[in-house]
N, C-alpha and C. Protein backbone atom coordinates (compact mmCIF):
# COMPACT_ATOMS: atom_id res chain seq x y z
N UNK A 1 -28.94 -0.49 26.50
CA UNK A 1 -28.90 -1.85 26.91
C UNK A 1 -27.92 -2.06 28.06
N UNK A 2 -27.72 -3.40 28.47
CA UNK A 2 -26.90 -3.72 29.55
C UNK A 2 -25.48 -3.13 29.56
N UNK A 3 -25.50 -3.16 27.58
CA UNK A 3 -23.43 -3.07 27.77
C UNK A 3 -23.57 -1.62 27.58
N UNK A 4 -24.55 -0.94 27.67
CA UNK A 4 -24.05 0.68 27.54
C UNK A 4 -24.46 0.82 29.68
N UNK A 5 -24.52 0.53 30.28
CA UNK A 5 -24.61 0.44 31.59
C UNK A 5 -23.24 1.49 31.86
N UNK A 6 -23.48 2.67 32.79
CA UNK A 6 -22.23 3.66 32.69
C UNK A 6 -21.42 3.42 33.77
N UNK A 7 -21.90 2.06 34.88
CA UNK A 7 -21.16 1.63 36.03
C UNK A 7 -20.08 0.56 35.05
N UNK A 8 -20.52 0.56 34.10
CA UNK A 8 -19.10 -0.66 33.83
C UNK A 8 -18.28 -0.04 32.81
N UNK A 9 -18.21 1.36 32.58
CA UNK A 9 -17.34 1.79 31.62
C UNK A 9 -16.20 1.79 32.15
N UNK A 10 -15.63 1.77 33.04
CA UNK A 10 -14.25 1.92 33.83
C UNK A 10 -13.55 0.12 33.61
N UNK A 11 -14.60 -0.71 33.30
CA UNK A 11 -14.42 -2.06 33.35
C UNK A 11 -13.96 -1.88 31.67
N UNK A 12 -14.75 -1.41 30.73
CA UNK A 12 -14.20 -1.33 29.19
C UNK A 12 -13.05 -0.54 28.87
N UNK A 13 -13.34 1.16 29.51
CA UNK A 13 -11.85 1.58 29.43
C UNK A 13 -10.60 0.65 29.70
N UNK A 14 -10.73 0.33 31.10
CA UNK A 14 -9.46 -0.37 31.68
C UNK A 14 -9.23 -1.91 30.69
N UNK A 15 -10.69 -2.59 29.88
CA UNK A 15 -9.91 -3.38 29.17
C UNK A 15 -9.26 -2.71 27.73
N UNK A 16 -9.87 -1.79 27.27
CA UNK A 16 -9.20 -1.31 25.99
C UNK A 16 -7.94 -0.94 25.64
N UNK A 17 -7.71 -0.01 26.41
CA UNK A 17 -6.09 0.33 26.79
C UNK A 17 -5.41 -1.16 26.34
N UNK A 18 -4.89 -2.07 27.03
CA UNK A 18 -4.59 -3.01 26.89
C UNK A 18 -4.60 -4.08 25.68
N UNK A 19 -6.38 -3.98 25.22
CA UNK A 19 -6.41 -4.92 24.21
C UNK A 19 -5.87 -4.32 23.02
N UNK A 20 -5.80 -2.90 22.50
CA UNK A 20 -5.12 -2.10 21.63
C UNK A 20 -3.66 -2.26 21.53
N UNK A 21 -3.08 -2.39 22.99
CA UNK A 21 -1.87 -2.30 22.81
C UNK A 21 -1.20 -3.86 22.32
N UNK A 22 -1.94 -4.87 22.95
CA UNK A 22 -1.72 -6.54 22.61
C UNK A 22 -1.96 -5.96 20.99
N UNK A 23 -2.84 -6.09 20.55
CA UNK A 23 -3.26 -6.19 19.32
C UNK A 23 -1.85 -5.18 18.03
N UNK A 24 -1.88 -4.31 18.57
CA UNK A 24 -0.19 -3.52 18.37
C UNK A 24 0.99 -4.35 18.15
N UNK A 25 1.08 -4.93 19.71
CA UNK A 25 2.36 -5.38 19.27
C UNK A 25 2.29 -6.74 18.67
N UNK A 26 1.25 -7.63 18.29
CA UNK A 26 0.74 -8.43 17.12
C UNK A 26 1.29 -8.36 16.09
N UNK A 27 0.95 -6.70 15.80
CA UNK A 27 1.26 -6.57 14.24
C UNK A 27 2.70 -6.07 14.84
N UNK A 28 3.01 -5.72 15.60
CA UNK A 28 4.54 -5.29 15.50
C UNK A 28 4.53 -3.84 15.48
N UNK A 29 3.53 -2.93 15.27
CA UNK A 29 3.60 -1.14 15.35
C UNK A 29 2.56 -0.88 16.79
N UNK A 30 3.67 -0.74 17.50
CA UNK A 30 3.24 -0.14 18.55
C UNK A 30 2.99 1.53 18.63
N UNK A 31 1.54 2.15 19.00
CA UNK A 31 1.47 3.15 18.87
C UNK A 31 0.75 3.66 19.84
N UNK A 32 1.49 4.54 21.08
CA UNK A 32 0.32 4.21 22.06
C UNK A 32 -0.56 5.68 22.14
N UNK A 33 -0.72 6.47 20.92
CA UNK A 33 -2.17 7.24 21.02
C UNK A 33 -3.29 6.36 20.55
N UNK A 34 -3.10 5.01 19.68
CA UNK A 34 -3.31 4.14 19.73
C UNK A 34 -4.86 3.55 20.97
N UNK A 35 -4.05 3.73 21.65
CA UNK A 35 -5.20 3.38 23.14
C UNK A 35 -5.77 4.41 23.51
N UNK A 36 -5.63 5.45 23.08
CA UNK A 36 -6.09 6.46 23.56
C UNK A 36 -7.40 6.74 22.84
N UNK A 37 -7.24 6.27 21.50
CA UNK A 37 -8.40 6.04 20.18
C UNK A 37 -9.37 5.29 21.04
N UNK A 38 -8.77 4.12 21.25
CA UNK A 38 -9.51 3.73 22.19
C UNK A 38 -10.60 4.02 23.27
N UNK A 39 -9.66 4.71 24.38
CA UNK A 39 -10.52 5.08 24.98
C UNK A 39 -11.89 6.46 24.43
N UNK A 40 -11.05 7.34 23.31
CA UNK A 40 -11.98 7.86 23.49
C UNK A 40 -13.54 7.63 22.62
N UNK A 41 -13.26 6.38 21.97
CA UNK A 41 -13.99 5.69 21.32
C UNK A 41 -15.30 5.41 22.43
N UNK A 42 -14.96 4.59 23.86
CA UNK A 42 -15.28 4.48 24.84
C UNK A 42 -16.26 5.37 25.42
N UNK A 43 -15.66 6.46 25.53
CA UNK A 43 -16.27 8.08 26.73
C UNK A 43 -17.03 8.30 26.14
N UNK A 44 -17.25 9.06 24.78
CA UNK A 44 -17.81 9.97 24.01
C UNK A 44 -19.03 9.06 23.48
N UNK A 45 -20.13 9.13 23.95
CA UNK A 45 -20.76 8.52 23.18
C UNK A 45 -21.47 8.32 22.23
N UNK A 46 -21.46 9.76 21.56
CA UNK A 46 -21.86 10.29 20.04
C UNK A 46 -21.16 9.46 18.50
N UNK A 47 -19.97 9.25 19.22
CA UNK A 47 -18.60 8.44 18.29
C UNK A 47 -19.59 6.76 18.05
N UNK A 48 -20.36 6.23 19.08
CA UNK A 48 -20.93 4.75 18.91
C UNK A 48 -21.77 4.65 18.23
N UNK A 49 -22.44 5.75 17.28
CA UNK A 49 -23.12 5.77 16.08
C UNK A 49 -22.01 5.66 15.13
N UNK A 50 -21.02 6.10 15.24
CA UNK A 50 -20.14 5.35 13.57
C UNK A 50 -19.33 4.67 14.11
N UNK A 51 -19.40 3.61 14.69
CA UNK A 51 -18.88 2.20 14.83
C UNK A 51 -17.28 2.52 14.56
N UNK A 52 -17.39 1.25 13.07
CA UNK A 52 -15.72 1.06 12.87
C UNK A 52 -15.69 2.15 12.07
N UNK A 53 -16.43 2.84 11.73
CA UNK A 53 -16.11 4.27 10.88
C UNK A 53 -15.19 4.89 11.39
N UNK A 54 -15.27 5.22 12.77
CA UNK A 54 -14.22 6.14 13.24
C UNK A 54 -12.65 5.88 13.59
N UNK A 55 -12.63 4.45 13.25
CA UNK A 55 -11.25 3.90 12.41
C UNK A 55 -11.02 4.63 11.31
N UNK A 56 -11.91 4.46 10.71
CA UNK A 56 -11.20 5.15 9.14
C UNK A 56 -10.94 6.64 9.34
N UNK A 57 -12.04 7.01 9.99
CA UNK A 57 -12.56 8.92 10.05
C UNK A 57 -13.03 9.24 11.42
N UNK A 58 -11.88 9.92 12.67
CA UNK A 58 -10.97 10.61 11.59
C UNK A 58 -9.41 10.00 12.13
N UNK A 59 -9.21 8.93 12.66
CA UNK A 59 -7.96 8.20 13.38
C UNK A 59 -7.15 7.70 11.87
N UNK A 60 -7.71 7.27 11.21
CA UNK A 60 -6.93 6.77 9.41
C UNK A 60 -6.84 7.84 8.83
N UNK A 61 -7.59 8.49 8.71
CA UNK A 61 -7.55 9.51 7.71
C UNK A 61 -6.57 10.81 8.07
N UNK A 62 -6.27 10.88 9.36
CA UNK A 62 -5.67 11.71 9.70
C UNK A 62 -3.82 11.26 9.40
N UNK A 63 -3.94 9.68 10.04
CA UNK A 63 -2.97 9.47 9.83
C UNK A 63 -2.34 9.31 8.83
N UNK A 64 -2.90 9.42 7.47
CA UNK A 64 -2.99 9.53 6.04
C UNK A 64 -2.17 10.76 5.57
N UNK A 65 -3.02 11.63 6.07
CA UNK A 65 -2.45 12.71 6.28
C UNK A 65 -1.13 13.22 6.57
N UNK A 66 -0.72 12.90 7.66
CA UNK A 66 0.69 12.86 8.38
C UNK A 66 1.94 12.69 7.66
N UNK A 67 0.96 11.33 6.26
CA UNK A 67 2.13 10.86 5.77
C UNK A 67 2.22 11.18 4.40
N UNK A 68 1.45 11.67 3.92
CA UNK A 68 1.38 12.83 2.83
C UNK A 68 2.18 13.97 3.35
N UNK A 69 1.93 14.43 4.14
CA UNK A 69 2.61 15.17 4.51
C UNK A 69 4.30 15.38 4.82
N UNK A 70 4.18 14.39 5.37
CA UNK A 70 5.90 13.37 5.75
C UNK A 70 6.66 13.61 3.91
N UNK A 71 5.82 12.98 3.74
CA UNK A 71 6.14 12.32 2.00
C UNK A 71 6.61 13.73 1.22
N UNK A 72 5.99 14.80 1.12
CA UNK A 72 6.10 16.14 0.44
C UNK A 72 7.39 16.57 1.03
N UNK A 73 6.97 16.83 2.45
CA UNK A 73 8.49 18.03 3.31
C UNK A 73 9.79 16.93 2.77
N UNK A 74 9.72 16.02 3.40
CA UNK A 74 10.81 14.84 3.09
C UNK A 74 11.74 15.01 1.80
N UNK A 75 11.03 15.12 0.92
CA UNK A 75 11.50 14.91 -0.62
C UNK A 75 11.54 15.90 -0.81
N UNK A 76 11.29 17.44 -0.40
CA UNK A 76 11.49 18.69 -1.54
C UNK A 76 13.24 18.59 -1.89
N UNK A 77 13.67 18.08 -0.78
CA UNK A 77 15.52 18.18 -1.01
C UNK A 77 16.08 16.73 -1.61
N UNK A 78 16.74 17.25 -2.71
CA UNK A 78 17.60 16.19 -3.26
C UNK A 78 18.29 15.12 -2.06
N UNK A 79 18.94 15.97 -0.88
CA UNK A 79 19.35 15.31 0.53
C UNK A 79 18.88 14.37 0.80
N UNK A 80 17.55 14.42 0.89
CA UNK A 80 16.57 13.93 1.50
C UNK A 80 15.74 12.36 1.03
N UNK A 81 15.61 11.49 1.44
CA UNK A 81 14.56 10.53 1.06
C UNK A 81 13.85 9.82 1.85
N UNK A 82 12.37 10.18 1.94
CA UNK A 82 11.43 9.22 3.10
C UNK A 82 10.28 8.69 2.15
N UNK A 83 10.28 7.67 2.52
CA UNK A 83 11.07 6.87 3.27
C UNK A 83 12.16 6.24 2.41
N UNK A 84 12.92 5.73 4.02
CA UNK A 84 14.50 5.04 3.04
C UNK A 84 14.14 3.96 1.96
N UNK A 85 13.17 3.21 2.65
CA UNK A 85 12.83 1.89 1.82
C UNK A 85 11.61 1.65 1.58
N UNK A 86 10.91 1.07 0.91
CA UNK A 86 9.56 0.66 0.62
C UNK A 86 9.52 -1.10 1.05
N UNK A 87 10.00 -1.57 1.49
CA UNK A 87 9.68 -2.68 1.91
C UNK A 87 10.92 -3.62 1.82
């Protein structure tokens, strides 16, 4: 259709970047691979068959990850506590 037109992807990249990062500092967690999700949400166009899926999988899920991960190394030492606070 019109909005997959490949002369105006430089018009969506160049707004995404941006609207990711507004939307960021909204919530207050600025993250700028963040925009980069973004864009490559954008380029690739195999990714526009799973929509908001690829929020969850694999940009959430990974970051899920990270913090499982965080969470294990963090705590094997008595020293140690991550996070400091829960809220």
């Amino acid at each position: 259709g019109k909005a997959d037109a490949p002369e105006l992807l430089w018009l969506r990249v160049a707004l995404a970047v941006p609207s990711a990062i507004v939307m960021q500092e909204m919530a207050g967690a600025v993250h700028p691979p963040g925009g980069a999700t973004a864009i490559i949400f954008l380029i690739m166009r195999p990714l526009h068959l799973l929509s908001f899926a690829f929020v969850v999988s694999p940009a959430m899920f990974g970051a899920a990850i990270f913090v499982c991960i965080a969470l294990l190394t963090n705590n094997l030492s008595a020293a140690r506590a991550y996070p400091q606070t829960w809220w």
